[in-house]
PDB file of N, CA and C in Angstrom:
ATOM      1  N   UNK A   1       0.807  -1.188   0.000  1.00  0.00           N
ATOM      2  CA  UNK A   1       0.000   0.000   0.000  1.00  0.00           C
ATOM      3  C   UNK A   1       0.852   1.256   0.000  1.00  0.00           C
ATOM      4  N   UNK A   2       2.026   1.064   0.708  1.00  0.00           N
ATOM      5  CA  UNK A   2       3.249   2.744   0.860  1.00  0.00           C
ATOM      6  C   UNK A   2       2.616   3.478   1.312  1.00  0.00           C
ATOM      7  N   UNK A   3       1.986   3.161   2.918  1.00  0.00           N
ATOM      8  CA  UNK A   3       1.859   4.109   3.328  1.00  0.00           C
ATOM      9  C   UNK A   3       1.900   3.145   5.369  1.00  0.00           C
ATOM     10  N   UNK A   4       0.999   4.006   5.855  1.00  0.00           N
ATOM     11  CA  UNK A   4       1.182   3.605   7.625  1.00  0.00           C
ATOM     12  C   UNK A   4      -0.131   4.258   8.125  1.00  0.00           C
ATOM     13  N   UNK A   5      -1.039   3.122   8.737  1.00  0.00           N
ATOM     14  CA  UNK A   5      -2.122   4.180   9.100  1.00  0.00           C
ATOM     15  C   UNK A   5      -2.066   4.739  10.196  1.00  0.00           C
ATOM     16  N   UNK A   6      -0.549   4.717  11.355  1.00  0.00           N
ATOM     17  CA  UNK A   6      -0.217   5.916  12.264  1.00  0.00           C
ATOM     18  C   UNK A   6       1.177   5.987  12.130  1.00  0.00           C
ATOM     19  N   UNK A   7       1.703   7.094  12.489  1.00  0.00           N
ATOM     20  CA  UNK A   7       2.814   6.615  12.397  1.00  0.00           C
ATOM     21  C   UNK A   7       3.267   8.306  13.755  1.00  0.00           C
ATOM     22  N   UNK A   8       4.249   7.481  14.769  1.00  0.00           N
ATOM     23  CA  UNK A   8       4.636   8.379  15.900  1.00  0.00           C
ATOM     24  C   UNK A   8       5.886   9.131  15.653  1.00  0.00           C
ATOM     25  N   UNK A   9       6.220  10.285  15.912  1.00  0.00           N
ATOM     26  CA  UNK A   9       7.398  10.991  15.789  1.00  0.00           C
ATOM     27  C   UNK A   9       7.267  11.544  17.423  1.00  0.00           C
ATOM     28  N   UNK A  10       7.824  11.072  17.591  1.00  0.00           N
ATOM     29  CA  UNK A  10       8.232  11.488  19.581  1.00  0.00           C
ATOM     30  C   UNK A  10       6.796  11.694  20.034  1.00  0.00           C
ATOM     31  N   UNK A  11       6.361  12.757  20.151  1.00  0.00           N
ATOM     32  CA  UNK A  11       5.027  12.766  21.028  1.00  0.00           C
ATOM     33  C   UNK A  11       3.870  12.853  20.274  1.00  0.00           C
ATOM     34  N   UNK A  12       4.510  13.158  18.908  1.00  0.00           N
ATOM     35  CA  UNK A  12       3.448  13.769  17.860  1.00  0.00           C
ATOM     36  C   UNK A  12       3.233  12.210  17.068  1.00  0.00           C
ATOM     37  N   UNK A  13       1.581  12.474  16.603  1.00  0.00           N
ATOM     38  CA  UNK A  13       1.150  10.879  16.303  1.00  0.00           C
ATOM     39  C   UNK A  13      -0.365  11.381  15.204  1.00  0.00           C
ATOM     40  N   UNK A  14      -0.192  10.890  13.893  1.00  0.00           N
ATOM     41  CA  UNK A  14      -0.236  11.566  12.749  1.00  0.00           C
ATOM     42  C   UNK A  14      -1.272  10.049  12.201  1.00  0.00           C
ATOM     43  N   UNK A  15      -2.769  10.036  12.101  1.00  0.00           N
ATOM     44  CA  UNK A  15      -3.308   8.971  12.059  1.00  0.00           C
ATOM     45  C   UNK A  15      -3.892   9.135  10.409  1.00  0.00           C
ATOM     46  N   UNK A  16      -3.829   8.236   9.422  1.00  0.00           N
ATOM     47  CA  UNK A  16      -3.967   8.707   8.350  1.00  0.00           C
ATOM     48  C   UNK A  16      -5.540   8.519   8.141  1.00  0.00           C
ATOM     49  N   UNK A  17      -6.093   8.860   7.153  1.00  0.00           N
ATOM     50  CA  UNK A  17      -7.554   8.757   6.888  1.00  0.00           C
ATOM     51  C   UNK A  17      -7.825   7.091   6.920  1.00  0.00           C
ATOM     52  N   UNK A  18      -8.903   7.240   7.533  1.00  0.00           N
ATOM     53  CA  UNK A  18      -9.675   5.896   8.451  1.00  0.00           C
ATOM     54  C   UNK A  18     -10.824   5.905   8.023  1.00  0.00           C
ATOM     55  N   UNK A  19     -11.146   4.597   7.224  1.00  0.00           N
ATOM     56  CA  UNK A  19     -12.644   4.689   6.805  1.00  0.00           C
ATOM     57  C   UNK A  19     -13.549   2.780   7.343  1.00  0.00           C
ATOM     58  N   UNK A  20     -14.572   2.609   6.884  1.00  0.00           N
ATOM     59  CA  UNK A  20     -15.496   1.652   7.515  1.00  0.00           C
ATOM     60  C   UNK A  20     -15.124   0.426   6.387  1.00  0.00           C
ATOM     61  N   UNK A  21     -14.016   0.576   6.159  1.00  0.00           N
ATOM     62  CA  UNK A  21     -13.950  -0.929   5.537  1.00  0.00           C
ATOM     63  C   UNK A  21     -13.100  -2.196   6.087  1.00  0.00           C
ATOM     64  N   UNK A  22     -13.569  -3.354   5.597  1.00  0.00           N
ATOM     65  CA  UNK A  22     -13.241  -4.744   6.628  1.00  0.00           C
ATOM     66  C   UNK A  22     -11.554  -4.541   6.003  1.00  0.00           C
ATOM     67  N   UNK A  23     -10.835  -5.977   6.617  1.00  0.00           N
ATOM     68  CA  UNK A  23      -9.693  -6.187   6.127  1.00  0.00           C
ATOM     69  C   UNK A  23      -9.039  -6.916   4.420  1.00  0.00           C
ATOM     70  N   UNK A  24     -10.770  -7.532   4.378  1.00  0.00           N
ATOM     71  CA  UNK A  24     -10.816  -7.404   3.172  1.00  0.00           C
ATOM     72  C   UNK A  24     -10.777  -6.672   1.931  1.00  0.00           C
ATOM     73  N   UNK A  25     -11.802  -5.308   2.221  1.00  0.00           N
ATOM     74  CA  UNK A  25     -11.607  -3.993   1.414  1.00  0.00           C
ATOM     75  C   UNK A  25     -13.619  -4.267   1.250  1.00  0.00           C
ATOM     76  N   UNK A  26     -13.942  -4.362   2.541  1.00  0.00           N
ATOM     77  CA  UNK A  26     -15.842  -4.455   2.078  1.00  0.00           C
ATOM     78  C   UNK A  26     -16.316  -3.151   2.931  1.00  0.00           C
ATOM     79  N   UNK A  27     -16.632  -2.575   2.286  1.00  0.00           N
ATOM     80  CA  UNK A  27     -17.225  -1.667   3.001  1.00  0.00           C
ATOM     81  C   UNK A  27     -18.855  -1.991   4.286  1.00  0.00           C
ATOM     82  N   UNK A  28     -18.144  -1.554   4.981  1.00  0.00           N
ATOM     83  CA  UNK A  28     -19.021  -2.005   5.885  1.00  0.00           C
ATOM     84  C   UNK A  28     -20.079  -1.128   6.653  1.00  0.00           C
ATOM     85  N   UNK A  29     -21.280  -1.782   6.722  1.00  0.00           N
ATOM     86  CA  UNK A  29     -22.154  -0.488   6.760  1.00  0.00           C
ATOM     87  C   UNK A  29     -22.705   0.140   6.134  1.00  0.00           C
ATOM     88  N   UNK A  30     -22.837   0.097   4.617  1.00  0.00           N
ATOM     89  CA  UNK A  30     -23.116   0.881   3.986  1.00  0.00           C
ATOM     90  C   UNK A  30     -24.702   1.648   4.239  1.00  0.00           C
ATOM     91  N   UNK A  31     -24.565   3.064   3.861  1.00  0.00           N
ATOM     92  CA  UNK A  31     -25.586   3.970   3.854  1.00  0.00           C
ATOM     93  C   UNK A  31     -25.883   4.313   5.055  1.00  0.00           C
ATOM     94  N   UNK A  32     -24.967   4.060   5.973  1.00  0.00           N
ATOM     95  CA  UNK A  32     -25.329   4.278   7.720  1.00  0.00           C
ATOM     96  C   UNK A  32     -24.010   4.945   7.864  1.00  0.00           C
ATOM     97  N   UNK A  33     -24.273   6.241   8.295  1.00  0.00           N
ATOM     98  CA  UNK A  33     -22.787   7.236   8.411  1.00  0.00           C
ATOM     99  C   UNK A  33     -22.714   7.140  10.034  1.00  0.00           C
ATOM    100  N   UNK A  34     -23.426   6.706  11.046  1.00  0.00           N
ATOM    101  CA  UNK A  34     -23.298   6.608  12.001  1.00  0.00           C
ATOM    102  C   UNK A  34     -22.274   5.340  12.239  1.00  0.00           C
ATOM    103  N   UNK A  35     -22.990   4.517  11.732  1.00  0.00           N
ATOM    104  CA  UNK A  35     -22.376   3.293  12.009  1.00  0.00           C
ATOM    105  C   UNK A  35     -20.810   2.910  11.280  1.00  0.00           C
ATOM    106  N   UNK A  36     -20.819   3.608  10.401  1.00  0.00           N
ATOM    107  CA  UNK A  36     -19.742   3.782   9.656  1.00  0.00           C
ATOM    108  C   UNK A  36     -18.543   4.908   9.790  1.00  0.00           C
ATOM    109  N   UNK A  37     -19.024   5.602  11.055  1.00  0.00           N
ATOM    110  CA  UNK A  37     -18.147   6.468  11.741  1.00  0.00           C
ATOM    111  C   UNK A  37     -17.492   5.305  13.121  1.00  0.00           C
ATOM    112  N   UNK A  38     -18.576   5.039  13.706  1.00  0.00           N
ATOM    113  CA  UNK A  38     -18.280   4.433  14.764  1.00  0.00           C
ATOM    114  C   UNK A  38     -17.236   3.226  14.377  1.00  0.00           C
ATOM    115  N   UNK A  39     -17.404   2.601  13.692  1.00  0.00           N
ATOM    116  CA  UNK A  39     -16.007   1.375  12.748  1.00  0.00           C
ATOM    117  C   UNK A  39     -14.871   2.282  12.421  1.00  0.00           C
ATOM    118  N   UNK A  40     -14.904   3.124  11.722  1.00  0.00           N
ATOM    119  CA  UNK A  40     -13.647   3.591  11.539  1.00  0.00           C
ATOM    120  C   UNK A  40     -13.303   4.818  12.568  1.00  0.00           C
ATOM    121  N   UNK A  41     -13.695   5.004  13.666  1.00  0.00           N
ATOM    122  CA  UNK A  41     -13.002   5.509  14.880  1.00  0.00           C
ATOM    123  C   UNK A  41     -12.563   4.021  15.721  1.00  0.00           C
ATOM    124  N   UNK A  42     -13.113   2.811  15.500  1.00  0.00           N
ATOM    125  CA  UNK A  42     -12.650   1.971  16.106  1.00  0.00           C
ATOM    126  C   UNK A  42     -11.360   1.513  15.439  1.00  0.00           C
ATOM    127  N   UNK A  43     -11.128   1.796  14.527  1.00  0.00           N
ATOM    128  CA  UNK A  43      -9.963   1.295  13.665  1.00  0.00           C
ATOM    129  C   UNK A  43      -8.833   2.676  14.274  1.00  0.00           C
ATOM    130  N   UNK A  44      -9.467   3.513  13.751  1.00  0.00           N
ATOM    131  CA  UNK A  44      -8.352   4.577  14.607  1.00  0.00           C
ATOM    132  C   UNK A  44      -7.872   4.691  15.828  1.00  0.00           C
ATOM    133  N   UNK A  45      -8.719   3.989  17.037  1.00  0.00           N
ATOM    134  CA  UNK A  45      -8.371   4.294  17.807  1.00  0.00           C
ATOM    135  C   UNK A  45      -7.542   2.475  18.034  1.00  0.00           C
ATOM    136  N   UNK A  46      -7.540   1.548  17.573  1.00  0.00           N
ATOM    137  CA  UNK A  46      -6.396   0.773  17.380  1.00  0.00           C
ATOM    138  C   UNK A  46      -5.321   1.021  17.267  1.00  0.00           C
ATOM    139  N   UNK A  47      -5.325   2.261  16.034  1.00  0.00           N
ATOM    140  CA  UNK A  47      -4.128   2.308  15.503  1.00  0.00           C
ATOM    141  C   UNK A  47      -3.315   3.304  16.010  1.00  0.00           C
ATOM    142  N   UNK A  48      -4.188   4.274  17.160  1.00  0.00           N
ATOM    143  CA  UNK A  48      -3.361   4.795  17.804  1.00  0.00           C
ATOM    144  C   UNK A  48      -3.047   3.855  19.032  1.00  0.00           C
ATOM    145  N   UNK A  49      -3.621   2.410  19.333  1.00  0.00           N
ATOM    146  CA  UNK A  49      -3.026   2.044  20.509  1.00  0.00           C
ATOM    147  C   UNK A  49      -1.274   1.324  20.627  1.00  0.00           C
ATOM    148  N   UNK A  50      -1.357   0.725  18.608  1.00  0.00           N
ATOM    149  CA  UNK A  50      -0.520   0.392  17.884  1.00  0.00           C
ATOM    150  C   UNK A  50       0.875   1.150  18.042  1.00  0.00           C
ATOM    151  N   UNK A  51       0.876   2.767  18.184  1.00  0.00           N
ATOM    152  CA  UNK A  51       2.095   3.738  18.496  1.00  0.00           C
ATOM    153  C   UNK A  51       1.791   4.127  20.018  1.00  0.00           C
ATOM    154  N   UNK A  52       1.430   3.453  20.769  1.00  0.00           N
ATOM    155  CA  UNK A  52       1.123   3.802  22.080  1.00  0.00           C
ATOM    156  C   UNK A  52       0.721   4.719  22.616  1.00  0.00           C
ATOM    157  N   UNK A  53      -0.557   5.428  21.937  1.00  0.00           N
ATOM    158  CA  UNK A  53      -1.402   6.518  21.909  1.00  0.00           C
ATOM    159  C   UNK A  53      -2.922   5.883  22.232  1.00  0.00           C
ATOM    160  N   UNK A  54      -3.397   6.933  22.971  1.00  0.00           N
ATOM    161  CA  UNK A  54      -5.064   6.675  23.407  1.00  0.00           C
ATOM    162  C   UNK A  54      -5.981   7.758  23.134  1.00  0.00           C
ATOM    163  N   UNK A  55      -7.155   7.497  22.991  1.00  0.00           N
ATOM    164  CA  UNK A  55      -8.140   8.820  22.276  1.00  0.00           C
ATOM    165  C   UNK A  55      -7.807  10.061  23.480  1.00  0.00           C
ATOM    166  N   UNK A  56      -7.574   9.527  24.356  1.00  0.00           N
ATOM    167  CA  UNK A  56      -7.209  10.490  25.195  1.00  0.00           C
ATOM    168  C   UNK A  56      -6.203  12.390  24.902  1.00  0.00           C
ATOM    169  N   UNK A  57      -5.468  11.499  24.003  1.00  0.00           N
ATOM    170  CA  UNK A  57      -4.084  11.816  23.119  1.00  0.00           C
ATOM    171  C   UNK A  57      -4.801  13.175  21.967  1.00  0.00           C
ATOM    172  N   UNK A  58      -5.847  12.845  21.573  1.00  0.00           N
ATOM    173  CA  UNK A  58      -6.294  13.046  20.132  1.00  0.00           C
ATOM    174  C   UNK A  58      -6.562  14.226  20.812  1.00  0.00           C
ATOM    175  N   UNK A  59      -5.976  15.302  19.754  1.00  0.00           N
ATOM    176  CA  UNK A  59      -5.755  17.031  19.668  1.00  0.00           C
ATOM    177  C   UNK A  59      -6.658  17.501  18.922  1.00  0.00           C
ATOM    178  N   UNK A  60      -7.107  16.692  17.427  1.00  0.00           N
ATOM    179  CA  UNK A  60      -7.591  17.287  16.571  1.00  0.00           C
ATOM    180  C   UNK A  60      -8.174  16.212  15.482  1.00  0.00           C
ATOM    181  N   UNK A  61      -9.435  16.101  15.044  1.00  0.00           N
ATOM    182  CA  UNK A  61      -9.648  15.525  14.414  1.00  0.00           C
ATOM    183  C   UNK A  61     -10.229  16.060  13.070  1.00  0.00           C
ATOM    184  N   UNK A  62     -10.517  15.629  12.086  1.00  0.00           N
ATOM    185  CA  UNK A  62     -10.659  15.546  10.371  1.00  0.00           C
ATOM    186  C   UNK A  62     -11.466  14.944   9.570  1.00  0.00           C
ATOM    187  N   UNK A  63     -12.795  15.538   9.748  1.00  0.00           N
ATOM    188  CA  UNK A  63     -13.843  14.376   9.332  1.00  0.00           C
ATOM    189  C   UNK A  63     -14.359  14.901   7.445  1.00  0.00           C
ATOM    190  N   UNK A  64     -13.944  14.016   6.804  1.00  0.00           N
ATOM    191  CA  UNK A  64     -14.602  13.886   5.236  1.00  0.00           C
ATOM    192  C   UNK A  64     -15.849  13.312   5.140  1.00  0.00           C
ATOM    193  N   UNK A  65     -17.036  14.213   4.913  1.00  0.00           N
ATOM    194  CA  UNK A  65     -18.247  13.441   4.835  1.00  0.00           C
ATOM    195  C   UNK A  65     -18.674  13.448   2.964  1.00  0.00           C
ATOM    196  N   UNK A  66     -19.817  12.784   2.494  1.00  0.00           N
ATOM    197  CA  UNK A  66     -19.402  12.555   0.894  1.00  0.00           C
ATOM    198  C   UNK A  66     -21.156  13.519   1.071  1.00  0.00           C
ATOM    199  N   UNK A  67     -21.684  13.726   2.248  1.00  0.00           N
ATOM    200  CA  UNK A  67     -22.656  14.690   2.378  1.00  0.00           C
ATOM    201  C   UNK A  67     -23.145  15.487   3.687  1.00  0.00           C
ATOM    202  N   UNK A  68     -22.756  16.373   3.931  1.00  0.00           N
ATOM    203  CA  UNK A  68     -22.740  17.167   4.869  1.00  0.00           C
ATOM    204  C   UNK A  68     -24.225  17.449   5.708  1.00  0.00           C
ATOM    205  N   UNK A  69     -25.101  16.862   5.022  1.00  0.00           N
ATOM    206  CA  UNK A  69     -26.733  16.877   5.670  1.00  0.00           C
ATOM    207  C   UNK A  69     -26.007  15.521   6.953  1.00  0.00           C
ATOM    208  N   UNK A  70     -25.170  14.854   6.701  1.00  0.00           N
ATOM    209  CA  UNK A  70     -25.125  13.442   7.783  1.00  0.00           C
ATOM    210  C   UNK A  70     -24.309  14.030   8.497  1.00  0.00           C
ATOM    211  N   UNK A  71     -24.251  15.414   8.899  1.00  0.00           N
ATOM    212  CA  UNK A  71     -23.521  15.753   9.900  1.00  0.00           C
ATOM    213  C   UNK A  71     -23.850  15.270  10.891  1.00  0.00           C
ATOM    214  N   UNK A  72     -25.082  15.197  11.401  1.00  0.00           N
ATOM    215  CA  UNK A  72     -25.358  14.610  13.021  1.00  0.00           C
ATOM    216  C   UNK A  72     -24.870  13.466  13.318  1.00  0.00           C
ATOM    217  N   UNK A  73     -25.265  12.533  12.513  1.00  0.00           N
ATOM    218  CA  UNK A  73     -25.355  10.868  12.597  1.00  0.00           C
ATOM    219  C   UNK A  73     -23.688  10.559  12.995  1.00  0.00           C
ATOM    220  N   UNK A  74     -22.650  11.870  12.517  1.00  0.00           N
ATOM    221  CA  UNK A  74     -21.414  11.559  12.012  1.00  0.00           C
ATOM    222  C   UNK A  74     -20.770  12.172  13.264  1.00  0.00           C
ATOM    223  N   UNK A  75     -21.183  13.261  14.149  1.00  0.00           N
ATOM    224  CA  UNK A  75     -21.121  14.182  15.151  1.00  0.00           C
ATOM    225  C   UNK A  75     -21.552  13.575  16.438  1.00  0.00           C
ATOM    226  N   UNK A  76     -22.424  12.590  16.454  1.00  0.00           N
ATOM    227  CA  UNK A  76     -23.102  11.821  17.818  1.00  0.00           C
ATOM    228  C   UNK A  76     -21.996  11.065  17.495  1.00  0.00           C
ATOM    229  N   UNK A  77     -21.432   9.785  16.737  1.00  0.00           N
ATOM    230  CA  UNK A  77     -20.511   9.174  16.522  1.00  0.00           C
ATOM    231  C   UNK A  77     -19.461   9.519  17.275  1.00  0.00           C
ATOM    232  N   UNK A  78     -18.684  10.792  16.851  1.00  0.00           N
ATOM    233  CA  UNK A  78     -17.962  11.447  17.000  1.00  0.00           C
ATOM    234  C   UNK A  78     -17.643  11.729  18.715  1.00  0.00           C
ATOM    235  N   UNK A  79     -18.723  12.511  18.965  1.00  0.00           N
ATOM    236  CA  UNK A  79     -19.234  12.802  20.399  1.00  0.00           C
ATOM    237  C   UNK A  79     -18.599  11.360  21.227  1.00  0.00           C
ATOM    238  N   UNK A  80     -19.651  10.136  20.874  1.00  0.00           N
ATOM    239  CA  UNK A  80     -19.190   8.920  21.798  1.00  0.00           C
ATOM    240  C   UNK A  80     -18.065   8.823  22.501  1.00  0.00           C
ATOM    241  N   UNK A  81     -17.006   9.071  21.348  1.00  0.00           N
ATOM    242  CA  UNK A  81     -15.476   8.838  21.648  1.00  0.00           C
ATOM    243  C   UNK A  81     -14.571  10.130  22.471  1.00  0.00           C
ATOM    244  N   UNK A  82     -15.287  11.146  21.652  1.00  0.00           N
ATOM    245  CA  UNK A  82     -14.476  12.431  22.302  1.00  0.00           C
ATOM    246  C   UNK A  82     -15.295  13.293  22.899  1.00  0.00           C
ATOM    247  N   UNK A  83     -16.293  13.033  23.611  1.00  0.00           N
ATOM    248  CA  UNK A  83     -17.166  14.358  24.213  1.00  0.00           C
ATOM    249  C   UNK A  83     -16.188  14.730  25.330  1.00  0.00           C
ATOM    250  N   UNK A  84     -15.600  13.917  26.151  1.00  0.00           N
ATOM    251  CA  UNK A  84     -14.852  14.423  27.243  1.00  0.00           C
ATOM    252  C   UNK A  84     -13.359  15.084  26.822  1.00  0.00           C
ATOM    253  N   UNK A  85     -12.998  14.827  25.594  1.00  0.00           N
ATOM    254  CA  UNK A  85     -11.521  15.218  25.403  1.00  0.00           C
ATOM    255  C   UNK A  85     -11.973  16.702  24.596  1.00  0.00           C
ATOM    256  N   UNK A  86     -12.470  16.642  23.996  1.00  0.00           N
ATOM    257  CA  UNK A  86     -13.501  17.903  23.006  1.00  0.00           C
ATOM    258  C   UNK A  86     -11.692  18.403  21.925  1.00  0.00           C
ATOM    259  N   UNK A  87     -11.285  17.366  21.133  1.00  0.00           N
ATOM    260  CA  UNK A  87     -10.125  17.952  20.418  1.00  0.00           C
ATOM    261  C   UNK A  87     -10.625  19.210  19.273  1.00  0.00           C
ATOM    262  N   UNK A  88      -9.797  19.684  18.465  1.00  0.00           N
ATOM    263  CA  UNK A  88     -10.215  20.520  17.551  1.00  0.00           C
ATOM    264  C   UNK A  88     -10.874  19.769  16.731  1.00  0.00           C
ATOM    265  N   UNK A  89     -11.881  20.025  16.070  1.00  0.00           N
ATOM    266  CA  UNK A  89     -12.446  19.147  14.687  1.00  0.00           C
ATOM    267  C   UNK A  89     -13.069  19.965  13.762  1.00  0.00           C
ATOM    268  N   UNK A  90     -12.688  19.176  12.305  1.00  0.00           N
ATOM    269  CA  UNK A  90     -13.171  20.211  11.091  1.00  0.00           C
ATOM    270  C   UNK A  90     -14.433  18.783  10.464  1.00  0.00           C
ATOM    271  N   UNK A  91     -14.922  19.591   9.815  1.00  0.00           N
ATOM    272  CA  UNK A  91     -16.000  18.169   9.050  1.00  0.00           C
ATOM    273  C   UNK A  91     -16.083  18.803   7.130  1.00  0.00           C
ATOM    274  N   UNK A  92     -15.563  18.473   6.326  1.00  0.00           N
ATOM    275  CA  UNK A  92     -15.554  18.794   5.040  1.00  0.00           C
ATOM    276  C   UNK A  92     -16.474  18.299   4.162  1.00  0.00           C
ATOM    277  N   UNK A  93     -17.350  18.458   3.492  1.00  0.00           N
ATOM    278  CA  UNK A  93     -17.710  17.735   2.515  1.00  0.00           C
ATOM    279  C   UNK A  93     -16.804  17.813   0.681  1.00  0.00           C
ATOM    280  N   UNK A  94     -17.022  16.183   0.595  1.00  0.00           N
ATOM    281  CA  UNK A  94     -16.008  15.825  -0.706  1.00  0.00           C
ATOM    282  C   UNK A  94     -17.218  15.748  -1.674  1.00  0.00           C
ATOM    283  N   UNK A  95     -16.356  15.165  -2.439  1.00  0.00           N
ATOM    284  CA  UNK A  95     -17.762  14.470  -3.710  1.00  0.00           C
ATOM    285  C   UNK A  95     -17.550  13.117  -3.973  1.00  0.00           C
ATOM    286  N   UNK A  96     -16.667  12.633  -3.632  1.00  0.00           N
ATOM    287  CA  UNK A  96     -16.475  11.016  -3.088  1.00  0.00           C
ATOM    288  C   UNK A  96     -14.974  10.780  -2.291  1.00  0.00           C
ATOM    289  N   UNK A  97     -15.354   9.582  -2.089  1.00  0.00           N
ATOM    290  CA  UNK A  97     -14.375   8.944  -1.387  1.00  0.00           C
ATOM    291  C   UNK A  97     -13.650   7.714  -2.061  1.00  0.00           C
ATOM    292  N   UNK A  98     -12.374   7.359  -1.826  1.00  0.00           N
ATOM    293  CA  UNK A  98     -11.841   6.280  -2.904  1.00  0.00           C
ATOM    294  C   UNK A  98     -12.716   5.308  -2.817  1.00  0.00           C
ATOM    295  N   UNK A  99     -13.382   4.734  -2.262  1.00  0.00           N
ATOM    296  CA  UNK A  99     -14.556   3.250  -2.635  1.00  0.00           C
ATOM    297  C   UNK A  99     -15.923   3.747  -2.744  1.00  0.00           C
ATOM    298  N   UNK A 100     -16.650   3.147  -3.900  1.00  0.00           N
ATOM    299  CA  UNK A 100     -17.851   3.697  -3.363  1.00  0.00           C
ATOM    300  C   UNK A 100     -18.735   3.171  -2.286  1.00  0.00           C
ATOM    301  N   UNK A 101     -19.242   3.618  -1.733  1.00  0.00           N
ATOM    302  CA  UNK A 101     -20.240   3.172  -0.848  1.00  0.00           C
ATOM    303  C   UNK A 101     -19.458   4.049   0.298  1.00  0.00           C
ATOM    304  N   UNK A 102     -18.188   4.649   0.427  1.00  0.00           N
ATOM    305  CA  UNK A 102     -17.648   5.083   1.870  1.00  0.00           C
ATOM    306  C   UNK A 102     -18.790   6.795   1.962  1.00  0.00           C
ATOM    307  N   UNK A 103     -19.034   6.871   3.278  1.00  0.00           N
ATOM    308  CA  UNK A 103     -19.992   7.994   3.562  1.00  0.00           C
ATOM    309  C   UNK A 103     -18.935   8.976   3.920  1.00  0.00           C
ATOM    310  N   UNK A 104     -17.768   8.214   5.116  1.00  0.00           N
ATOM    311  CA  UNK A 104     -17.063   9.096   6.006  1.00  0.00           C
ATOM    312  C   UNK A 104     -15.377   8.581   5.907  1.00  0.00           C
ATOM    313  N   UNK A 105     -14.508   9.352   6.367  1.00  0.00           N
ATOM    314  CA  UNK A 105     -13.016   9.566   6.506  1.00  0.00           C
ATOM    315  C   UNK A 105     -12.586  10.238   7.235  1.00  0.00           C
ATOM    316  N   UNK A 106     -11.675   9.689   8.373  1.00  0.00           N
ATOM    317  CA  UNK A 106     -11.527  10.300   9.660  1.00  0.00           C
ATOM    318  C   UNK A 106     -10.038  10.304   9.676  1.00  0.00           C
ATOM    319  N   UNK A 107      -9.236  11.519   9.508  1.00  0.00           N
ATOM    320  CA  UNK A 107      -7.922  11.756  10.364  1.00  0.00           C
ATOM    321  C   UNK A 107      -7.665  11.869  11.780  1.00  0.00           C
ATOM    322  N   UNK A 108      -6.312  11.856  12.265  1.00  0.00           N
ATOM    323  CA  UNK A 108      -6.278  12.407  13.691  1.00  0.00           C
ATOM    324  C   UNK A 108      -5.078  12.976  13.906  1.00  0.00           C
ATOM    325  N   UNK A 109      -4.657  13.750  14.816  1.00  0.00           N
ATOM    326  CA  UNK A 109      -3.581  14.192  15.052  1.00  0.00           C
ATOM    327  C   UNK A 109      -3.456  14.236  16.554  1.00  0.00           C
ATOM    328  N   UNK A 110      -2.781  13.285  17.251  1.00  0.00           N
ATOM    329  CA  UNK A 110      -2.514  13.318  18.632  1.00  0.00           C
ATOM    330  C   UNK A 110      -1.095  13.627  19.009  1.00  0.00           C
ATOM    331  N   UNK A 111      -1.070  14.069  20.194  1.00  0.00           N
ATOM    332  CA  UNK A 111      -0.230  14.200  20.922  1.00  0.00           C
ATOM    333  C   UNK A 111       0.160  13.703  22.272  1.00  0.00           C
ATOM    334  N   UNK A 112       1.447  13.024  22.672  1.00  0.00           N
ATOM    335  CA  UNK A 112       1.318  11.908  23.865  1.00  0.00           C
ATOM    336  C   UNK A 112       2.524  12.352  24.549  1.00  0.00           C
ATOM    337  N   UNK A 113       1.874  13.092  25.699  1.00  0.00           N
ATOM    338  CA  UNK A 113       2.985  13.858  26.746  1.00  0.00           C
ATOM    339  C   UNK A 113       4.015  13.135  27.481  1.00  0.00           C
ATOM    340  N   UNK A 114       4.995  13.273  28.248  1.00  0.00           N
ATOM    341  CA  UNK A 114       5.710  13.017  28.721  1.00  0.00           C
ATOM    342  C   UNK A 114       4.458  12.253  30.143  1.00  0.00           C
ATOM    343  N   UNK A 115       4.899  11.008  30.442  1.00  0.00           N
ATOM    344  CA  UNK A 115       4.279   9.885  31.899  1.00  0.00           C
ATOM    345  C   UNK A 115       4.472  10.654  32.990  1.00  0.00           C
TER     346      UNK A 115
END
């Protein structure tokens, strides 16, 4: 693939776009941006456990929606994971996403302080 879906530089931890598909490449979920947020924050937040980072960590997040009316569905999602950390977050609308059927695409950018 040539690429890393986190990758840590000392404290700084750089999560690449995260979407609702299996390990196969199936999109999962389809037409449910809720549910398809909630999978690929679960994948992200793996992959920050992967560089020894926790949502805790997460500074700022990056949400690609393919329609911006599913802001809520995508924002309660959202909420679940980070209502208590409240990082920066942007929400964009695209006009697609590399597979079809993907609704949503989630970056992150954490930061993991000194113990």
């Amino acid at each position: 693939m040539g690429y890393s879906r986190a990758v840590r530089v000392g404290p700084l931890v750089e999560v690449a776009g995260t979407t609702s598909i299996s390990p196969e490449g199936e999109v999962l979920h389809p037409g449910d941006a809720y549910l398809q947020t909630r999978e690929a924050l679960g994948i992200l937040t793996a992959a920050l456990a992967e560089v020894g980072a926790k949502p805790t960590d997460v500074v700022r997040t990056r949400v690609f929606v393919t329609d911006v009316n599913l802001w809520e569905d995508v924002a309660r999602a959202h909420g679940e994971v980070f209502a208590d950390i409240l990082p920066a977050s942007s929400m964009v609308e695209v006009a697609r996403l590399l597979v079809p059927g993907l609704l949503i695409e989630i970056e992150a950018t954490a930061y993991v302080a000194d113990e």
